[in-house]
PDB file of N, CA and C in Angstrom:
ATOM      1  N   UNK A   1      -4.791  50.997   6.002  1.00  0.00           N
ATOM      2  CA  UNK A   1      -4.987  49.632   5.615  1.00  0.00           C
ATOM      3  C   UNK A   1      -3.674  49.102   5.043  1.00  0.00           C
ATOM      4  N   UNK A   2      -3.022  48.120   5.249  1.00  0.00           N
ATOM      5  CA  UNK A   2      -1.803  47.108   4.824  1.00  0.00           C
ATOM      6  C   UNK A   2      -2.104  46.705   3.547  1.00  0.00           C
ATOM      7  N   UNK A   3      -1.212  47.071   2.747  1.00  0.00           N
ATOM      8  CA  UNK A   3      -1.237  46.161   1.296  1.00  0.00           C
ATOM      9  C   UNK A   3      -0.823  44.492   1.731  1.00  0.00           C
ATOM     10  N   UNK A   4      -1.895  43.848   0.672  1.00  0.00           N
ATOM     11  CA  UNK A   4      -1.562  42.147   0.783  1.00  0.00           C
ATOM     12  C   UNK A   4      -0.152  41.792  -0.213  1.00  0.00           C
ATOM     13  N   UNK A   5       0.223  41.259   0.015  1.00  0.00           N
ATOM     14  CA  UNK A   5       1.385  40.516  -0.869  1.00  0.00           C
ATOM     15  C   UNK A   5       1.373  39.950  -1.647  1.00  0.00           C
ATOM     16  N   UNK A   6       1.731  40.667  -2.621  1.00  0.00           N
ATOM     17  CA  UNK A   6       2.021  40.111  -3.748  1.00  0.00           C
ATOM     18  C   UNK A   6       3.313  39.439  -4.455  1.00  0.00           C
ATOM     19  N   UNK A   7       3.120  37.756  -4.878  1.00  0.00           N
ATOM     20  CA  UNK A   7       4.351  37.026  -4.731  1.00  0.00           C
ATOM     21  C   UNK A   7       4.707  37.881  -6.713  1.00  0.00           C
ATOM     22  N   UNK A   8       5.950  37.777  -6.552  1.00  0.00           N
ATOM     23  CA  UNK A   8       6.456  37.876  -8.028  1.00  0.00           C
ATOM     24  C   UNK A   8       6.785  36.458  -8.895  1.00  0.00           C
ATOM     25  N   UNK A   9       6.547  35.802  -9.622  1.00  0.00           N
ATOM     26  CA  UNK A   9       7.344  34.684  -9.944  1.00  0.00           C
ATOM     27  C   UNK A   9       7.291  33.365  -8.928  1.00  0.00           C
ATOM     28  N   UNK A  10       8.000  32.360  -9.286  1.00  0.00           N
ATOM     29  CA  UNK A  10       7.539  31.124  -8.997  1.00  0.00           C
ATOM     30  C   UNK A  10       8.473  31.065  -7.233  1.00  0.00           C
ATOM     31  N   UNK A  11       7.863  30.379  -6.256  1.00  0.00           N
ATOM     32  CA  UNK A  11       8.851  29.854  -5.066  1.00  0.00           C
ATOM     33  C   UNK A  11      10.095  28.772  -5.620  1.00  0.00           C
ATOM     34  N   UNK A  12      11.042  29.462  -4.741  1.00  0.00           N
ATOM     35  CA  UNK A  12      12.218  28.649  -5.087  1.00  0.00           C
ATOM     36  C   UNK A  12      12.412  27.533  -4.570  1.00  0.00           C
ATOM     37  N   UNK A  13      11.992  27.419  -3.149  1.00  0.00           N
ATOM     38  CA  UNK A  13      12.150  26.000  -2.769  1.00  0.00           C
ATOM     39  C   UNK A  13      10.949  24.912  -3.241  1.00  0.00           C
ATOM     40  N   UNK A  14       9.473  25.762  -4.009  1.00  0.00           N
ATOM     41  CA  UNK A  14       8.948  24.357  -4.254  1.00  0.00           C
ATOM     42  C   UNK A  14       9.695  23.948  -5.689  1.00  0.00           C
ATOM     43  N   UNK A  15      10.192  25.343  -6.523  1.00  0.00           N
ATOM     44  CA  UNK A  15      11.170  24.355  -7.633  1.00  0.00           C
ATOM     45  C   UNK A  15      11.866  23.014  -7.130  1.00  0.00           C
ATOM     46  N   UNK A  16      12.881  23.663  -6.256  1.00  0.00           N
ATOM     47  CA  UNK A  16      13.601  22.705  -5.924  1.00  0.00           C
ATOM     48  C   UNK A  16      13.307  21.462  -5.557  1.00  0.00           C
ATOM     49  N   UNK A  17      11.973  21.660  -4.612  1.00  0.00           N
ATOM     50  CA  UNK A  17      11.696  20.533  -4.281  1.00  0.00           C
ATOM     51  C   UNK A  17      11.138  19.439  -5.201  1.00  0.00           C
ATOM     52  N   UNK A  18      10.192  20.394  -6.123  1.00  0.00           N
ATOM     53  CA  UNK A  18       9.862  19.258  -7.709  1.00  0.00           C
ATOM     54  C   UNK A  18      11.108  18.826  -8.626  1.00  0.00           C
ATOM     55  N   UNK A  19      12.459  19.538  -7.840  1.00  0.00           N
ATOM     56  CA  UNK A  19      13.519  19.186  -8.563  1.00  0.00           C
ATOM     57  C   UNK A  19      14.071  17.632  -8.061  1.00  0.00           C
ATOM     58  N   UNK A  20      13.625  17.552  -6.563  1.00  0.00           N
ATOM     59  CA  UNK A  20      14.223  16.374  -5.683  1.00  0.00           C
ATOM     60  C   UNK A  20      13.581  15.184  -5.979  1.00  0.00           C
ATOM     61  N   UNK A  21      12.232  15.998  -6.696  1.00  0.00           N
ATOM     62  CA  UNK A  21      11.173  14.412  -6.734  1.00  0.00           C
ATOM     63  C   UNK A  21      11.726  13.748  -8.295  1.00  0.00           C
ATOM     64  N   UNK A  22      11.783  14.634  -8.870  1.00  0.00           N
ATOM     65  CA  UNK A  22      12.412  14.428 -10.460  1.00  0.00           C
ATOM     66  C   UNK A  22      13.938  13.650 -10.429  1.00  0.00           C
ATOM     67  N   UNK A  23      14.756  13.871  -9.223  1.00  0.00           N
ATOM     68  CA  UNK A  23      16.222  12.957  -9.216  1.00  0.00           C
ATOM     69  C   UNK A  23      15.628  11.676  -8.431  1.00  0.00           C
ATOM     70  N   UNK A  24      15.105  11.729  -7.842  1.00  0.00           N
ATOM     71  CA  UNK A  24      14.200  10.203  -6.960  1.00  0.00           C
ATOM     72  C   UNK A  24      14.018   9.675  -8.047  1.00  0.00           C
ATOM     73  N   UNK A  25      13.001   9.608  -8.875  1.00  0.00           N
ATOM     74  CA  UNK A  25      12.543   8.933  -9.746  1.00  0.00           C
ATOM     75  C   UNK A  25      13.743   8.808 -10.850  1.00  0.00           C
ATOM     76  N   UNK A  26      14.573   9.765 -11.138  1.00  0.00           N
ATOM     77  CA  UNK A  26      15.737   8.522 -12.371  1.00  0.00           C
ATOM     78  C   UNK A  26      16.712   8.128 -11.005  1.00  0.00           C
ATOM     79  N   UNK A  27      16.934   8.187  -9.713  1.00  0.00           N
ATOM     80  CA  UNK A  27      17.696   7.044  -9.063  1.00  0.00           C
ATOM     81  C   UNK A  27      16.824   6.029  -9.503  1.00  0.00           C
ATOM     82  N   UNK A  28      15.710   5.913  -9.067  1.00  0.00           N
ATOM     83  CA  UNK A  28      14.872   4.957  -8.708  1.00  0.00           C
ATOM     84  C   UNK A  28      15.049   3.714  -9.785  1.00  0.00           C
ATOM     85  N   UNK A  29      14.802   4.749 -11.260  1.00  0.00           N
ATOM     86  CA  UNK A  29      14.644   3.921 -12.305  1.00  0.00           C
ATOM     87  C   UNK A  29      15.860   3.218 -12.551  1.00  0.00           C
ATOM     88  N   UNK A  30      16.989   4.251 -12.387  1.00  0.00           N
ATOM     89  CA  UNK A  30      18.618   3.412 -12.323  1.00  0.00           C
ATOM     90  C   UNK A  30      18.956   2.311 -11.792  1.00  0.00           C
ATOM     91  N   UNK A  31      18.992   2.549 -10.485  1.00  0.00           N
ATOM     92  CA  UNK A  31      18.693   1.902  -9.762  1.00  0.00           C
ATOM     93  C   UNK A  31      17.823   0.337  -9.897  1.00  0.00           C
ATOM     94  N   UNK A  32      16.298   0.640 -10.261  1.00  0.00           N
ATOM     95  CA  UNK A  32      16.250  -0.719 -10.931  1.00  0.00           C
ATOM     96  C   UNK A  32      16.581  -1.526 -11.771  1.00  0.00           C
ATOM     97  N   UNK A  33      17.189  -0.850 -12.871  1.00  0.00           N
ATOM     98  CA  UNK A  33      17.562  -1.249 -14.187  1.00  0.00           C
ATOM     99  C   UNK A  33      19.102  -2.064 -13.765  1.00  0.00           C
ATOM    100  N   UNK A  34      19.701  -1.620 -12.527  1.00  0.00           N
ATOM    101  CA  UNK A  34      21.294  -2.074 -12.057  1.00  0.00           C
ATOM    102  C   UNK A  34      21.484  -2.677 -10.916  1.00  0.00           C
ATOM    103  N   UNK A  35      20.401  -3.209 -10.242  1.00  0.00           N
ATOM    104  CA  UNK A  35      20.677  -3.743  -8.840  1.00  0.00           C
ATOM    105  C   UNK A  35      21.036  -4.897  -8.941  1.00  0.00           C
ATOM    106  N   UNK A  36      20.451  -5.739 -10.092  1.00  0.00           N
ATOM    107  CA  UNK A  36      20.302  -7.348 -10.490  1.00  0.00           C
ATOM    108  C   UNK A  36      22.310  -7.386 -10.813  1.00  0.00           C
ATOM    109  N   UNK A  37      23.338  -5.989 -10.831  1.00  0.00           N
ATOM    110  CA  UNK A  37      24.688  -6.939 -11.432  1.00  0.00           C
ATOM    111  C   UNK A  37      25.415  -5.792 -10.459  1.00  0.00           C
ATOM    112  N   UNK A  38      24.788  -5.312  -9.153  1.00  0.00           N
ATOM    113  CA  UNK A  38      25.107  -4.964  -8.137  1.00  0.00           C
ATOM    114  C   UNK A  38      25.774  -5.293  -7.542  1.00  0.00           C
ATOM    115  N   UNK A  39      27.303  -5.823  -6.784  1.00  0.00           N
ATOM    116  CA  UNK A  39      27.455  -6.878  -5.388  1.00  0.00           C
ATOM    117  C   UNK A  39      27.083  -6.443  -4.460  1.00  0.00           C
ATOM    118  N   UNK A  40      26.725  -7.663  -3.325  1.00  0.00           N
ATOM    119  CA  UNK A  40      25.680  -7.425  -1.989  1.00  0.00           C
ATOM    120  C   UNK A  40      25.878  -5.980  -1.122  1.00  0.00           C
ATOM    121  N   UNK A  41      27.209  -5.503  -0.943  1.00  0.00           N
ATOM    122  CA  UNK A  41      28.027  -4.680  -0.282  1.00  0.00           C
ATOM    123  C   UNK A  41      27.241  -3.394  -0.685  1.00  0.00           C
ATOM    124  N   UNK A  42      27.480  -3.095  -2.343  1.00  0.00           N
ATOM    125  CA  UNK A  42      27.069  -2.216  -3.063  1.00  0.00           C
ATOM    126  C   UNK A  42      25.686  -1.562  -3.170  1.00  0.00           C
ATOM    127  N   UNK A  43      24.531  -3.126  -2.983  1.00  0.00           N
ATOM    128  CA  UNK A  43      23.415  -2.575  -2.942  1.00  0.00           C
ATOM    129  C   UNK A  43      22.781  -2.794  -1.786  1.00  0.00           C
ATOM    130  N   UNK A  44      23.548  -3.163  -1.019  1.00  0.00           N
ATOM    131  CA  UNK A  44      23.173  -2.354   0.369  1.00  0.00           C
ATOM    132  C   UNK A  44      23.325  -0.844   1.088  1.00  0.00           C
ATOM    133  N   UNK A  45      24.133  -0.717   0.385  1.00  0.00           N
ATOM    134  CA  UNK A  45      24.401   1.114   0.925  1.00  0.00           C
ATOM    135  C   UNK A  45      23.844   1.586  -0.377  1.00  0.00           C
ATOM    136  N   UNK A  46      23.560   1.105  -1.344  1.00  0.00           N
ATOM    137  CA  UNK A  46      22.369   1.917  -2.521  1.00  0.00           C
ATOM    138  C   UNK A  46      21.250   2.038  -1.484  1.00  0.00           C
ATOM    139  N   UNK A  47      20.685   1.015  -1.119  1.00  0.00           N
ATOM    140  CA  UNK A  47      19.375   0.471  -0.697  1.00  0.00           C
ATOM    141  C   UNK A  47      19.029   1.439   0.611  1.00  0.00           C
ATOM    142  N   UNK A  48      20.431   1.668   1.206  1.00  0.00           N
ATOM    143  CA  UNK A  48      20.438   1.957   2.811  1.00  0.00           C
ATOM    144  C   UNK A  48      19.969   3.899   2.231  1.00  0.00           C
ATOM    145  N   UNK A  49      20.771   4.590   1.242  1.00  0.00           N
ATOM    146  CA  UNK A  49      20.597   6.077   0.876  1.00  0.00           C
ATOM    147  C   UNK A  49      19.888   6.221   0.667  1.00  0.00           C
ATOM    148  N   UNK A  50      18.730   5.482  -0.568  1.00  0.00           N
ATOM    149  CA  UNK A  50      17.923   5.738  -1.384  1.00  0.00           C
ATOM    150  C   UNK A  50      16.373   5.472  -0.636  1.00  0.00           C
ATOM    151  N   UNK A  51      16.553   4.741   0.761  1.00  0.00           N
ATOM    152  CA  UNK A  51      15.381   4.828   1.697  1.00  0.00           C
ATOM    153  C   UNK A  51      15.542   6.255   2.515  1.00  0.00           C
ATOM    154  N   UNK A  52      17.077   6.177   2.867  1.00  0.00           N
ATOM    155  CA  UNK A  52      16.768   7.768   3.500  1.00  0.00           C
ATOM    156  C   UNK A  52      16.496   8.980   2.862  1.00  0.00           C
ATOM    157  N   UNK A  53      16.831   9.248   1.706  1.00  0.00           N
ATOM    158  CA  UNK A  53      16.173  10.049   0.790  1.00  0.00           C
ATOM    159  C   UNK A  53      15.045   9.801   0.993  1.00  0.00           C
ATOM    160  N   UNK A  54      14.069   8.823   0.389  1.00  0.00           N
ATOM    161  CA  UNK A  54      13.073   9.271   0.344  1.00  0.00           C
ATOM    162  C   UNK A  54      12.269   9.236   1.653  1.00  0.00           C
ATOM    163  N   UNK A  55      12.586   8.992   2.535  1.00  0.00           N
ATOM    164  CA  UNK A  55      12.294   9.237   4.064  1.00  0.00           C
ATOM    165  C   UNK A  55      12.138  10.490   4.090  1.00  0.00           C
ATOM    166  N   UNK A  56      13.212  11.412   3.832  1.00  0.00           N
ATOM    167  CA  UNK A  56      13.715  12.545   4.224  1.00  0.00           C
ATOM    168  C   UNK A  56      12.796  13.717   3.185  1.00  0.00           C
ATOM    169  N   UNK A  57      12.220  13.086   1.905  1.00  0.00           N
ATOM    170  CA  UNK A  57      11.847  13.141   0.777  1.00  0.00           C
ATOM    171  C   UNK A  57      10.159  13.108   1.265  1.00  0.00           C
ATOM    172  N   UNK A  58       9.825  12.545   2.089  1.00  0.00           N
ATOM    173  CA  UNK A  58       8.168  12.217   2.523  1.00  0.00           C
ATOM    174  C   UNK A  58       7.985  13.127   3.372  1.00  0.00           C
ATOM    175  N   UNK A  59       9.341  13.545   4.558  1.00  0.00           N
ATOM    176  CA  UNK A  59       8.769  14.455   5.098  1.00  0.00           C
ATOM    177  C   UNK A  59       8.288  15.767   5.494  1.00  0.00           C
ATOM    178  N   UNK A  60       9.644  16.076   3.865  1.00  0.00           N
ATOM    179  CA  UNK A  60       9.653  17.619   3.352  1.00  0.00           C
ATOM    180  C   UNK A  60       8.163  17.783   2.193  1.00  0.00           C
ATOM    181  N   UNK A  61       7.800  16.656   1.876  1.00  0.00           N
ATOM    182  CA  UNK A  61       6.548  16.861   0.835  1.00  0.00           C
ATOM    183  C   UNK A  61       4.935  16.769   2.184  1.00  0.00           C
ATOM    184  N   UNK A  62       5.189  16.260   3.004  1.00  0.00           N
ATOM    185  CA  UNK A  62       4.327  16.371   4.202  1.00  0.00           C
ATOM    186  C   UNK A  62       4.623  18.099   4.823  1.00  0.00           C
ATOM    187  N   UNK A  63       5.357  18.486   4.865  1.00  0.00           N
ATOM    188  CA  UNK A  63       5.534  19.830   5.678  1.00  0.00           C
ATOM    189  C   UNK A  63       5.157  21.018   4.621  1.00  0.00           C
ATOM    190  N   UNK A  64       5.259  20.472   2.811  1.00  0.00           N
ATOM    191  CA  UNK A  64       5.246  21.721   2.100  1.00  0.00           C
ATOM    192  C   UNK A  64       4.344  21.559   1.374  1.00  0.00           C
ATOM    193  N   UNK A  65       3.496  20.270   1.259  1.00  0.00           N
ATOM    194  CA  UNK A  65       2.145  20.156   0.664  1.00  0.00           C
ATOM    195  C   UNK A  65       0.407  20.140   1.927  1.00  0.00           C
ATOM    196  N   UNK A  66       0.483  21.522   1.975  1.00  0.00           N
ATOM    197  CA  UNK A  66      -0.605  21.657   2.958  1.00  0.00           C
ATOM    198  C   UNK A  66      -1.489  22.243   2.837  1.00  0.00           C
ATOM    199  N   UNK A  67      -2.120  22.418   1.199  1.00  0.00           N
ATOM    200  CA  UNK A  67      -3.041  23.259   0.503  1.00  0.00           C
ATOM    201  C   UNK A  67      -3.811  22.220   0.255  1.00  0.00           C
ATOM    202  N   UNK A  68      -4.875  22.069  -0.274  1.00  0.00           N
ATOM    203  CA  UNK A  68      -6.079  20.581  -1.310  1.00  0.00           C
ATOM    204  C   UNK A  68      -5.254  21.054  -2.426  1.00  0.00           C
ATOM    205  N   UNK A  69      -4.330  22.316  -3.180  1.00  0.00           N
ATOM    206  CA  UNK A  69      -4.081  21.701  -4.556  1.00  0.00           C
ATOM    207  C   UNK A  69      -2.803  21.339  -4.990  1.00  0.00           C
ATOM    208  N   UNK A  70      -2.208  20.901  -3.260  1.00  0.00           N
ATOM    209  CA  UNK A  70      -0.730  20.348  -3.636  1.00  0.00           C
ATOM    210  C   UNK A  70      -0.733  18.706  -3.858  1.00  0.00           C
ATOM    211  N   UNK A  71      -1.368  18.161  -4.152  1.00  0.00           N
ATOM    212  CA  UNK A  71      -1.733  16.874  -4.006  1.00  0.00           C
ATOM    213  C   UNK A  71      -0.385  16.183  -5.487  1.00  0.00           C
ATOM    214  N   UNK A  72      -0.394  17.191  -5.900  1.00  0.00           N
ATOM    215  CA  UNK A  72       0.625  16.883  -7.766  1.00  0.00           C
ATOM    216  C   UNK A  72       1.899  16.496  -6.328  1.00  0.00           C
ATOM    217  N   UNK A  73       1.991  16.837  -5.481  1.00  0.00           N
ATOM    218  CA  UNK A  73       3.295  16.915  -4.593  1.00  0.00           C
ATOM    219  C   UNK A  73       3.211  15.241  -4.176  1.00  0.00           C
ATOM    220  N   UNK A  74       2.189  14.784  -3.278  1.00  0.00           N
ATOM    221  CA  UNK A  74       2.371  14.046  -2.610  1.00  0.00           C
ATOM    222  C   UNK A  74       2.014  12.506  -3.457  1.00  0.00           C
ATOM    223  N   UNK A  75       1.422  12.536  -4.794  1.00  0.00           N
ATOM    224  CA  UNK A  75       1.300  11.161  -4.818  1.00  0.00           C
ATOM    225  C   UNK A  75       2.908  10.696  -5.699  1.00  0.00           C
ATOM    226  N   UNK A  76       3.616  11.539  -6.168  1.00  0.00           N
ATOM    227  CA  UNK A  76       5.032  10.515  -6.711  1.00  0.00           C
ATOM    228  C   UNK A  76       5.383  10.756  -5.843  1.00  0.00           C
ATOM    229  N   UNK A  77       5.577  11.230  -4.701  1.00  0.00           N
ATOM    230  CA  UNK A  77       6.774  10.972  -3.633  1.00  0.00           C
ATOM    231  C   UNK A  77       6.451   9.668  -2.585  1.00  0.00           C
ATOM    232  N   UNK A  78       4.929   9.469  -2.575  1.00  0.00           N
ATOM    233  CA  UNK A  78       4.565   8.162  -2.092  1.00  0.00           C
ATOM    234  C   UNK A  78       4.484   6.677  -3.275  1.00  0.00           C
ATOM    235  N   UNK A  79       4.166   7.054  -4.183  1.00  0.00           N
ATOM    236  CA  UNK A  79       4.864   6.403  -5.588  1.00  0.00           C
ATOM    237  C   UNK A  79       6.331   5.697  -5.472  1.00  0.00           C
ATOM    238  N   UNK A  80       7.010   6.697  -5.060  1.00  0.00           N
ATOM    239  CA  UNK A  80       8.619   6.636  -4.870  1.00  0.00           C
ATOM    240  C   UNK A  80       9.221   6.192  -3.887  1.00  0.00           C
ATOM    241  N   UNK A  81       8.602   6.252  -3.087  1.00  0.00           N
ATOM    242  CA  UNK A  81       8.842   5.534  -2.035  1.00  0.00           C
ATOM    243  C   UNK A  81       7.905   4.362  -1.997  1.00  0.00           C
ATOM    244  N   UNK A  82       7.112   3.762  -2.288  1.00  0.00           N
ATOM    245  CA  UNK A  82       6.460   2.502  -2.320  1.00  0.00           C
ATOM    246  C   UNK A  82       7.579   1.854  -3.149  1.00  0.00           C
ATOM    247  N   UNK A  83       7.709   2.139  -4.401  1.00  0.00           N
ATOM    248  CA  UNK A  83       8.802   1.342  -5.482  1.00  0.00           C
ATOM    249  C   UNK A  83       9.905   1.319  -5.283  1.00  0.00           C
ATOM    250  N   UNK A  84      10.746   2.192  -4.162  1.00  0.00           N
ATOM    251  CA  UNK A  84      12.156   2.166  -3.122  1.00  0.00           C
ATOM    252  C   UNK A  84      12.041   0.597  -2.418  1.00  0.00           C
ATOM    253  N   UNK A  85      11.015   0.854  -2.007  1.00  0.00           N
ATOM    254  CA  UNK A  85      10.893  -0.278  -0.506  1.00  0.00           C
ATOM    255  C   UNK A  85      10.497  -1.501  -1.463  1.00  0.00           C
ATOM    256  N   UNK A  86       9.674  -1.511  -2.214  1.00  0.00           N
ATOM    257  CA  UNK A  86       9.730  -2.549  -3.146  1.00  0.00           C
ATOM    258  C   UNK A  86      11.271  -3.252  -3.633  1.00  0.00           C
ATOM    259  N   UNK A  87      11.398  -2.068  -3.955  1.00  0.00           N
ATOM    260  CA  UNK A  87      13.128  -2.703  -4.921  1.00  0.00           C
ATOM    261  C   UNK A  87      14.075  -3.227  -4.371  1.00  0.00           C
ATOM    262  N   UNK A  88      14.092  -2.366  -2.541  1.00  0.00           N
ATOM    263  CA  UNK A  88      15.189  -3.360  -1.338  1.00  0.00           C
ATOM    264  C   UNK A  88      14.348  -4.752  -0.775  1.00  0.00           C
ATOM    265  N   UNK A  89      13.041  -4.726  -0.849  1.00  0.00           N
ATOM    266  CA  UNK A  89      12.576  -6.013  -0.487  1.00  0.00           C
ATOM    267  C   UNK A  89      12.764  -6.753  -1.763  1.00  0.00           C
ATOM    268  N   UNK A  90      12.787  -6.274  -3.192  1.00  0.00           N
ATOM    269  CA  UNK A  90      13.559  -7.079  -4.341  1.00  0.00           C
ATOM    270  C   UNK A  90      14.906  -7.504  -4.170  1.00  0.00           C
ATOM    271  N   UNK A  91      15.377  -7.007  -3.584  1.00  0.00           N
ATOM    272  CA  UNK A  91      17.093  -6.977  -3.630  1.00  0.00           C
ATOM    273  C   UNK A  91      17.264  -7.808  -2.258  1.00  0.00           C
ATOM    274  N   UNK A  92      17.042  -7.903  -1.340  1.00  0.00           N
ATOM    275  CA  UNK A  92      17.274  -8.686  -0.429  1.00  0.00           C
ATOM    276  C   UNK A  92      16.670 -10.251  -0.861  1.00  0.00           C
ATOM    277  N   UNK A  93      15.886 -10.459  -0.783  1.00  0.00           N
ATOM    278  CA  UNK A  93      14.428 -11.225  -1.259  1.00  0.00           C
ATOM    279  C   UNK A  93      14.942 -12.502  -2.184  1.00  0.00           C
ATOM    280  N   UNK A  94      15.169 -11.746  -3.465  1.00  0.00           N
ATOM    281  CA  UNK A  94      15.924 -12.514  -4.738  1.00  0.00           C
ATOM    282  C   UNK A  94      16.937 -12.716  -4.763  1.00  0.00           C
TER     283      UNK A  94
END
């Protein structure tokens, strides 16, 4: 009979990855707090990174939240990305 596996200690890439959601959210907040004394140039290539992040950010939390109790995963990264797309439709908009 095969012994089952036993993990030691925490996975490294979901650290990391609760590490990626944790820098999203203070861009995010930066980011809002500084877009309003931004020039146009500037917060357009903010606007242009900070969607592909979290693009890139939705689809690594889609590929690594695939249990019912990863759900802590997927609602700030859709959080974060709702208030991204918010903030460039703020920034264009206003």
């Amino acid at each position: 009979m095969a012994d089952s596996y036993v993990r030691k200690g925490v996975d490294g890439l979901q650290k990391l990855f609760l590490y990626l959601i944790i820098l999203d959210w203070f861009i995010l907040i930066y980011l809002f707090t500084e877009i309003k004394y931004l020039p146009f140039r500037y917060g357009v290539a903010a606007s242009i990174m900070i969607i592909f992040f979290n693009l890139i950010l939705m689809k690594l939390c889609f590929k690594r939240a695939r249990r019912t109790t990863d759900s802590y995963l997927i609602y700030p990264v859709i959080g974060g990305a709702l208030f991204s797309f918010s903030l460039v439709g703020y920034f264009f908009l206003f």
